[in-house]
Structures are given as C-alpha cells and as structure tokens.
N, C-alpha and C. Protein backbone atom coordinates (compact mmCIF):
# COMPACT_ATOMS: atom_id res chain seq x y z
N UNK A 1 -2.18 -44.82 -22.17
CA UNK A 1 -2.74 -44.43 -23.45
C UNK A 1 -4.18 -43.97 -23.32
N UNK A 2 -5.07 -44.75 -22.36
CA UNK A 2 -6.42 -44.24 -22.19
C UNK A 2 -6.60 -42.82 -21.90
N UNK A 3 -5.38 -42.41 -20.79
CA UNK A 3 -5.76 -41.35 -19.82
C UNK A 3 -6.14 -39.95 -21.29
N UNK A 4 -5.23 -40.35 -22.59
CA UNK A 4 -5.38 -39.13 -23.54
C UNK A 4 -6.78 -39.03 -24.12
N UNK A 5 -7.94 -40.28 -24.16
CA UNK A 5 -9.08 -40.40 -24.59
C UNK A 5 -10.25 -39.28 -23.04
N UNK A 6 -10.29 -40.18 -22.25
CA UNK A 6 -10.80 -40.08 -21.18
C UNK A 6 -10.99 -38.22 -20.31
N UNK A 7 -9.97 -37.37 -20.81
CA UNK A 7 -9.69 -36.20 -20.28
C UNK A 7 -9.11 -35.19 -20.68
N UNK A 8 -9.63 -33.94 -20.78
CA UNK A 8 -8.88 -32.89 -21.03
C UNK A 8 -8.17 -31.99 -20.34
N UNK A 9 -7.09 -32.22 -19.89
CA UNK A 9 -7.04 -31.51 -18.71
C UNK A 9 -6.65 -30.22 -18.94
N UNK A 10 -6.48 -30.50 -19.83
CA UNK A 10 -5.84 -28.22 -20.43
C UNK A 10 -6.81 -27.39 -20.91
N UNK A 11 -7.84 -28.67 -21.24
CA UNK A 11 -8.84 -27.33 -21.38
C UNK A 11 -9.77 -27.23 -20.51
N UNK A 12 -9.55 -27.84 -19.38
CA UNK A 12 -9.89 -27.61 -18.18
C UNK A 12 -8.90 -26.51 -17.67
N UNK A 13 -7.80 -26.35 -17.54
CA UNK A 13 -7.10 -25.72 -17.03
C UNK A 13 -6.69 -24.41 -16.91
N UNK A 14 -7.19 -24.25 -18.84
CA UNK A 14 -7.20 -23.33 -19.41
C UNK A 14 -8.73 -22.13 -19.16
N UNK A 15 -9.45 -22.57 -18.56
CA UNK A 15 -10.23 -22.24 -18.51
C UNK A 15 -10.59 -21.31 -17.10
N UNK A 16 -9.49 -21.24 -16.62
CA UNK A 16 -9.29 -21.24 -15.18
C UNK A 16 -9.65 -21.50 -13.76
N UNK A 17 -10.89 -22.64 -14.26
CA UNK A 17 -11.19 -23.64 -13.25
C UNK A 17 -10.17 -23.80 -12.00
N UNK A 18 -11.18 -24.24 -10.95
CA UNK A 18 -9.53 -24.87 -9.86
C UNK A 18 -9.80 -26.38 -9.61
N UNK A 19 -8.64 -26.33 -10.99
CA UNK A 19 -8.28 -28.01 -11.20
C UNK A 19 -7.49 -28.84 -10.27
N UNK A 20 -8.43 -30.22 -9.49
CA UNK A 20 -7.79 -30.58 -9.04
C UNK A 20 -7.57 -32.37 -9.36
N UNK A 21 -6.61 -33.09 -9.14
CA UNK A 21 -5.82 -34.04 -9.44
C UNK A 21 -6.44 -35.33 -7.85
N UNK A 22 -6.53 -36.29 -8.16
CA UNK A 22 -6.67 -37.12 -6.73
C UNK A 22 -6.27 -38.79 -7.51
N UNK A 23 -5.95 -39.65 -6.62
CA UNK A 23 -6.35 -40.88 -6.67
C UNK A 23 -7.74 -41.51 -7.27
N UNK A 24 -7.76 -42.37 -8.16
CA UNK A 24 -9.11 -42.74 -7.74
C UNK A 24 -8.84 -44.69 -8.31
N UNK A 25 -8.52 -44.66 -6.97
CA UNK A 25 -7.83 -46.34 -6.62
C UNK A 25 -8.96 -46.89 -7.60
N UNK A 26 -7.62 -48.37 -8.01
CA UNK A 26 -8.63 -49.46 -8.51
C UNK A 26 -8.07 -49.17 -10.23
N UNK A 27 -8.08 -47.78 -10.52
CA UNK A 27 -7.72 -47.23 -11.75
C UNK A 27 -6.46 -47.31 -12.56
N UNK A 28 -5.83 -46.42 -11.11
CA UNK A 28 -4.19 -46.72 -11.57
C UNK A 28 -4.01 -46.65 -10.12
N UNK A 29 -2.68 -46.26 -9.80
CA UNK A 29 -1.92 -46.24 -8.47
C UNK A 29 -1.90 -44.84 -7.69
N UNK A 30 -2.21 -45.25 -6.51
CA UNK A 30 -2.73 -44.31 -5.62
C UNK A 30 -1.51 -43.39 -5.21
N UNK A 31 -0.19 -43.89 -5.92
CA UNK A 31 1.13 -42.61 -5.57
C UNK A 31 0.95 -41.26 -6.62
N UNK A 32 0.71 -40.36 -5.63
CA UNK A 32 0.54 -38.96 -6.18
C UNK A 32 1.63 -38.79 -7.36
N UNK A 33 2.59 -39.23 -6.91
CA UNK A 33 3.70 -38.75 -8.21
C UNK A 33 3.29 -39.66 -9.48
N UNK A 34 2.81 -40.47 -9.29
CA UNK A 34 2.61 -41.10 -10.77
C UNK A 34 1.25 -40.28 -11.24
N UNK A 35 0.50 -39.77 -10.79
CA UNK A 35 -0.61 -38.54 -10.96
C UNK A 35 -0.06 -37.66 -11.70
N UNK A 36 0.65 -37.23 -10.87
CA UNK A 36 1.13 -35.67 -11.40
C UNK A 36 2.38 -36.04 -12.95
N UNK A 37 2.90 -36.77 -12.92
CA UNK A 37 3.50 -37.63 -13.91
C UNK A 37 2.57 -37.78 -15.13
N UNK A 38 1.33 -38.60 -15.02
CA UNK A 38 0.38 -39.07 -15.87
C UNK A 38 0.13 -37.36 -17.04
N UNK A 39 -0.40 -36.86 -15.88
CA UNK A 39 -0.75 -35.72 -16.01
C UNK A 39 -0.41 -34.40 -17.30
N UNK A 40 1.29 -34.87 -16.98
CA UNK A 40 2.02 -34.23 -17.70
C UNK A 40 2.55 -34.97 -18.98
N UNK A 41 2.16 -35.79 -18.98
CA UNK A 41 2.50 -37.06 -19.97
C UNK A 41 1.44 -36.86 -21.24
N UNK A 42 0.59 -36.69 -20.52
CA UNK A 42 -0.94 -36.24 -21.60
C UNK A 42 -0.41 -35.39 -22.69
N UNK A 43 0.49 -34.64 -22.93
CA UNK A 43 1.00 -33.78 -24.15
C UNK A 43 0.15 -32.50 -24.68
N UNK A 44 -0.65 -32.40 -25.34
CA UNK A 44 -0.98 -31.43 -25.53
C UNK A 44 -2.84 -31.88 -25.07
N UNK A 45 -2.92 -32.47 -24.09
CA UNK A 45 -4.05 -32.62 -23.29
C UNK A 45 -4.13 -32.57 -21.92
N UNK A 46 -2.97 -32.32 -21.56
CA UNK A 46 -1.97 -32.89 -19.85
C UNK A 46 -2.40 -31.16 -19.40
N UNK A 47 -1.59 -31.37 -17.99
CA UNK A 47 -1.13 -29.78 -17.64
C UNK A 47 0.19 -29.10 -18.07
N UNK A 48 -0.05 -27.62 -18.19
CA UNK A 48 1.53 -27.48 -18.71
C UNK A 48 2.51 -27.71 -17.93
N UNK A 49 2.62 -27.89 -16.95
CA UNK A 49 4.07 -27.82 -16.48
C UNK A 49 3.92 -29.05 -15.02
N UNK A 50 5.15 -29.08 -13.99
CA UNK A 50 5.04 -29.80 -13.05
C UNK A 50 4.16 -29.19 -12.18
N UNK A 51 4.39 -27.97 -11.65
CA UNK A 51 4.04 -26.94 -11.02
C UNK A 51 2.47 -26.92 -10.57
N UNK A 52 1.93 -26.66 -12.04
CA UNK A 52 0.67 -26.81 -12.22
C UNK A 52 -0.40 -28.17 -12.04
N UNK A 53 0.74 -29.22 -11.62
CA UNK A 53 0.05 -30.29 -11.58
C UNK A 53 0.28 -30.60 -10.07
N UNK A 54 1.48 -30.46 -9.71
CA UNK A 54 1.56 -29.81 -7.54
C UNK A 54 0.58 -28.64 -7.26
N UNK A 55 -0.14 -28.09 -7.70
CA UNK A 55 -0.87 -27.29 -7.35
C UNK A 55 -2.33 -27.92 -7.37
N UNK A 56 -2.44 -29.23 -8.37
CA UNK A 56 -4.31 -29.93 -8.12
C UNK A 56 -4.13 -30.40 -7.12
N UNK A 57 -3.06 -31.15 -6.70
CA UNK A 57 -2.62 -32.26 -5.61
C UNK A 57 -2.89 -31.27 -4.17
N UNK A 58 -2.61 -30.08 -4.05
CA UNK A 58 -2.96 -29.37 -3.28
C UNK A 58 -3.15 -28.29 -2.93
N UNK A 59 -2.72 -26.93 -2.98
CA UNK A 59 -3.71 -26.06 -2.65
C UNK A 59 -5.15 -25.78 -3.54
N UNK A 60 -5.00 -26.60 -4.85
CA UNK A 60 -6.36 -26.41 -5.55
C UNK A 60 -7.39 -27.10 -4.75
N UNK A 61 -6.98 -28.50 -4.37
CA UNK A 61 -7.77 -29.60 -3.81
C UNK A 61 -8.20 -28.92 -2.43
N UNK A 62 -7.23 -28.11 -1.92
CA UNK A 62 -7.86 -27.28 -0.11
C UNK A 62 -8.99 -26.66 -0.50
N UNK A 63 -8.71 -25.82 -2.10
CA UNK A 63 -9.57 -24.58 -2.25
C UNK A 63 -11.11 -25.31 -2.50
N UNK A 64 -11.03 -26.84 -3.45
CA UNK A 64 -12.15 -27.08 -3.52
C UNK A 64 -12.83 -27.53 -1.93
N UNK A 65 -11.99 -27.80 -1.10
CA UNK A 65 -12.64 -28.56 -0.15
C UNK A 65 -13.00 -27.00 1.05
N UNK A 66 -12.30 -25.92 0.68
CA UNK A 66 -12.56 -25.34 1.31
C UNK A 66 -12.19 -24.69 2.84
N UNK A 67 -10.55 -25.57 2.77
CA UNK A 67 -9.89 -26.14 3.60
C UNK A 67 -8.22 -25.39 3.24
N UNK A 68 -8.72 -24.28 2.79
CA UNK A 68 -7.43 -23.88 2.28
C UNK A 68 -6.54 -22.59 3.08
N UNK A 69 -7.14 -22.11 4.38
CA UNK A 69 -6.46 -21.83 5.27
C UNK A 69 -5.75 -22.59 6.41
N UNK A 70 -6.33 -23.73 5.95
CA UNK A 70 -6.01 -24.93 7.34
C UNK A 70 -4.73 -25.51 6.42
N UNK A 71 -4.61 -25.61 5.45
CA UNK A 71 -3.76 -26.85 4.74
C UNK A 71 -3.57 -26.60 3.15
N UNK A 72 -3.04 -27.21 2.43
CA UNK A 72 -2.95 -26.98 0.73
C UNK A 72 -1.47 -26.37 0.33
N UNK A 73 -0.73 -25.56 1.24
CA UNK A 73 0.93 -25.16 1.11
C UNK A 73 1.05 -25.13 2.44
N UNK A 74 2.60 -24.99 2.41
CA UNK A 74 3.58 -24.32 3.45
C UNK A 74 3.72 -23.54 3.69
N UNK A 75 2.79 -22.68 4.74
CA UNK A 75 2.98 -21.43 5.07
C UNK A 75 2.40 -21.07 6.75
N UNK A 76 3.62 -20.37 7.34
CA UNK A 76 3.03 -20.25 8.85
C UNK A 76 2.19 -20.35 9.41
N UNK A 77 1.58 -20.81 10.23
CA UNK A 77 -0.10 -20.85 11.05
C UNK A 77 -1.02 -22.09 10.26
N UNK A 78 -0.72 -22.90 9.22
CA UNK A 78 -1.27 -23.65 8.12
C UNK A 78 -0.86 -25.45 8.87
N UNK A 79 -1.32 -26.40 9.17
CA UNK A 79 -1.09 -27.60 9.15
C UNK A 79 0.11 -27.87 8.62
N UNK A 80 0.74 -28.64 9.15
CA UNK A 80 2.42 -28.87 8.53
C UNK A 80 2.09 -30.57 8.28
N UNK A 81 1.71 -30.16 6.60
CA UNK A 81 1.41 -31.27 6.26
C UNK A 81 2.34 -31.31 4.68
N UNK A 82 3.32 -32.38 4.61
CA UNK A 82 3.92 -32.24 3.35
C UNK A 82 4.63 -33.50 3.11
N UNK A 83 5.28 -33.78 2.03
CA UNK A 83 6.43 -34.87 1.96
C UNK A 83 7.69 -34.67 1.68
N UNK A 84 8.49 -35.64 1.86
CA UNK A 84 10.17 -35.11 1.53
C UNK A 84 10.35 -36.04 0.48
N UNK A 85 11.18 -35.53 -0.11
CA UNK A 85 11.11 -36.51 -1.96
C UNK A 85 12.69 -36.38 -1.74
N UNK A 86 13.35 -37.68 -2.72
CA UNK A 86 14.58 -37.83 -2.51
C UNK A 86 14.94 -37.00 -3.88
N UNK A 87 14.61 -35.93 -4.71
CA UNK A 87 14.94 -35.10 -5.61
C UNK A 87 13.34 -34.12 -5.90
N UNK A 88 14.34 -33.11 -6.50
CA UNK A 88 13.07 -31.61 -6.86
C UNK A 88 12.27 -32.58 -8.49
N UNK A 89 11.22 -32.63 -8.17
CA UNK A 89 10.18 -33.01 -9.30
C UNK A 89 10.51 -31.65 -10.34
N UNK A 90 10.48 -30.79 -9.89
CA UNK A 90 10.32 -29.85 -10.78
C UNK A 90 11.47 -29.47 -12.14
N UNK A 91 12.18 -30.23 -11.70
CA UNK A 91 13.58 -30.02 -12.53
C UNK A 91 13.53 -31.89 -13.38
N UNK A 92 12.72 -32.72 -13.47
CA UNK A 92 12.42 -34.24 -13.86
C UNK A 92 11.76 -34.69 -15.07
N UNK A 93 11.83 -35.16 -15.42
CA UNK A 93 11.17 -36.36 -17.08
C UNK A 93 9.75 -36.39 -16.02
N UNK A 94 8.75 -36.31 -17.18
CA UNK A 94 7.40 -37.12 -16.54
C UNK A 94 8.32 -38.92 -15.36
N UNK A 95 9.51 -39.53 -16.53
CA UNK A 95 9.32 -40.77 -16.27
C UNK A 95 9.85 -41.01 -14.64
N UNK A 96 11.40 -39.52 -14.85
CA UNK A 96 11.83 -40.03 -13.33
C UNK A 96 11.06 -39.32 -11.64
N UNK A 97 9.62 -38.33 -12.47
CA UNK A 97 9.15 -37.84 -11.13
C UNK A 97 8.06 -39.29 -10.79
N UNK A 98 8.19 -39.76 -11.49
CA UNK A 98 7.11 -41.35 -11.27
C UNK A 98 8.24 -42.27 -10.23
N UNK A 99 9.21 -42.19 -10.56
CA UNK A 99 10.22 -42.93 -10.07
C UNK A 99 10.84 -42.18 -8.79
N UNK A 100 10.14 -40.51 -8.43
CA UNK A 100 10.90 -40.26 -6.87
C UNK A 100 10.60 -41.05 -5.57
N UNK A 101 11.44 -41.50 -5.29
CA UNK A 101 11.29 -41.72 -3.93
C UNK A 101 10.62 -41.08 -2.70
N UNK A 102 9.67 -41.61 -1.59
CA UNK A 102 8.96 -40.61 -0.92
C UNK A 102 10.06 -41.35 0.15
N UNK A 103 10.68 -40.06 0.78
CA UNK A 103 11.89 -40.55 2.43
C UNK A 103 10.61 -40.24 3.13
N UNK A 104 9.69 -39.11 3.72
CA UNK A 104 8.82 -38.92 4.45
C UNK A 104 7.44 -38.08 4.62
N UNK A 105 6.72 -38.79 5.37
CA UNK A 105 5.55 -38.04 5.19
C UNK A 105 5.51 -37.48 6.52
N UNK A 106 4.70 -36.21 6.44
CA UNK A 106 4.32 -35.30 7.67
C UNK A 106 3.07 -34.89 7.69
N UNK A 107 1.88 -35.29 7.98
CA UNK A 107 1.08 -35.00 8.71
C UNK A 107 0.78 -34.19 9.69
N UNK A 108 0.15 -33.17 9.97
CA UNK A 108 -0.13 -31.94 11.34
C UNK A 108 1.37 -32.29 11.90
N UNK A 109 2.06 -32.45 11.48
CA UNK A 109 3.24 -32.02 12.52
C UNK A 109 4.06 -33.52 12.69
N UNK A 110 3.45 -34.64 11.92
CA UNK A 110 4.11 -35.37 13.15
C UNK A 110 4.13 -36.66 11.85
N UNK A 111 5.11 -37.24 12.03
CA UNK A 111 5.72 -37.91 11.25
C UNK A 111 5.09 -39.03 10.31
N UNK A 112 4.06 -39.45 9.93
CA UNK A 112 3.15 -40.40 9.75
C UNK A 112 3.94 -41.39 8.84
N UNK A 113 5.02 -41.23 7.94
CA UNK A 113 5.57 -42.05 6.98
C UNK A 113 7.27 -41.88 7.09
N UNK A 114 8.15 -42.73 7.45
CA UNK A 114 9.77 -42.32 7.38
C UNK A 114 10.30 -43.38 6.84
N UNK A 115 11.00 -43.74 5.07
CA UNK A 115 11.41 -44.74 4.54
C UNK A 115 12.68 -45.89 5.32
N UNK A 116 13.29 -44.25 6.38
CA UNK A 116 14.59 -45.27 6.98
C UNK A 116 13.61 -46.24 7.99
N UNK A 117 12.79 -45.94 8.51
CA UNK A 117 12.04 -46.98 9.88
C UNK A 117 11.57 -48.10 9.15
C-alpha cells in the first residue's frame, strides 16, 4: 500500500527518463520478480506493462551504469548473463509473476544459481 504514496513511477516513465527498478534490501524483498510485480501493481502510478518493468531491471539499469554494451540483454558478443523462470512473466497477474519460480541463474557464462542442485 505504501509503495502508491512513496512513487511515481509513470510519471517518471512517462517522461522518458531511463527508469530503472533495483532492490533496496531491508525494504521489501530482494527477488526481482516481486519488483517488477510491485511495480505493476501500482495501477495508475506503476509501469504500464511487464515489459517495461524487465527493461528497469536491465538494459535501463546497464544504460544508467553505463555498462550497456557489456550486459543489460541477450545479444551476441554481450555477457551471458540471465535467468530461467519456470513460466513467461509476460503473459502473468502482477500476483503469479511474484510467485515464478527462478530454475537458474547465469552469470558471464557460467551457472551461478540451479534450483535442481
């Protein structure tokens, strides 16, 4: 309920800023999907869509850091850095992309998180 006092994120968004989305532990929970969830939950203060809220989480967040040929999408010559979700967020309720499962994380190439191990 706070997050609707505390932030605007559409009219941030709207503005065409490059909005980006992070953790900020201690607050709420440091799983990106409940971020990008929150996010969209906001209603007519949120971001519009899922899309737009996978895009603070990262290539916006490369662009602010500046880091956005090295990393931020999937694309040839770029850090192969991503996760595998046990369903497409993009097709989900705010409630059940809070509820995806992460099977794995990938880091530069190399496996850093796998739910079966």
């Amino acid at each position: 309920k706070r997050a609707h006092s505390l932030m605007n994120l559409k009219a941030i968004f709207d503005t065409g800023a490059n909005l980006t989305l992070s953790s900020d532990w201690n607050v709420h929970e440091l799983n990106p999907l409940v971020g990008i969830a929150n996010s969209i939950r906001m209603g007519n203060t949120g971001l519009p869509n899922v899309e737009a809220a996978i895009d603070a989480y990262t290539i916006n967040a490369a662009v602010s850091l500046g880091i956005q040929d090295i990393t931020g999408s999937v694309e040839v010559g770029k850090s192969a850095d991503f996760a595998i979700l046990d369903r497409d967020i993009t097709r989900l309720s705010p409630d059940d992309i809070a509820d995806t499962e992460i099977l794995m994380t990938v880091l530069q190439g190399d496996i850093v998180f796998d739910a079966e191990e």
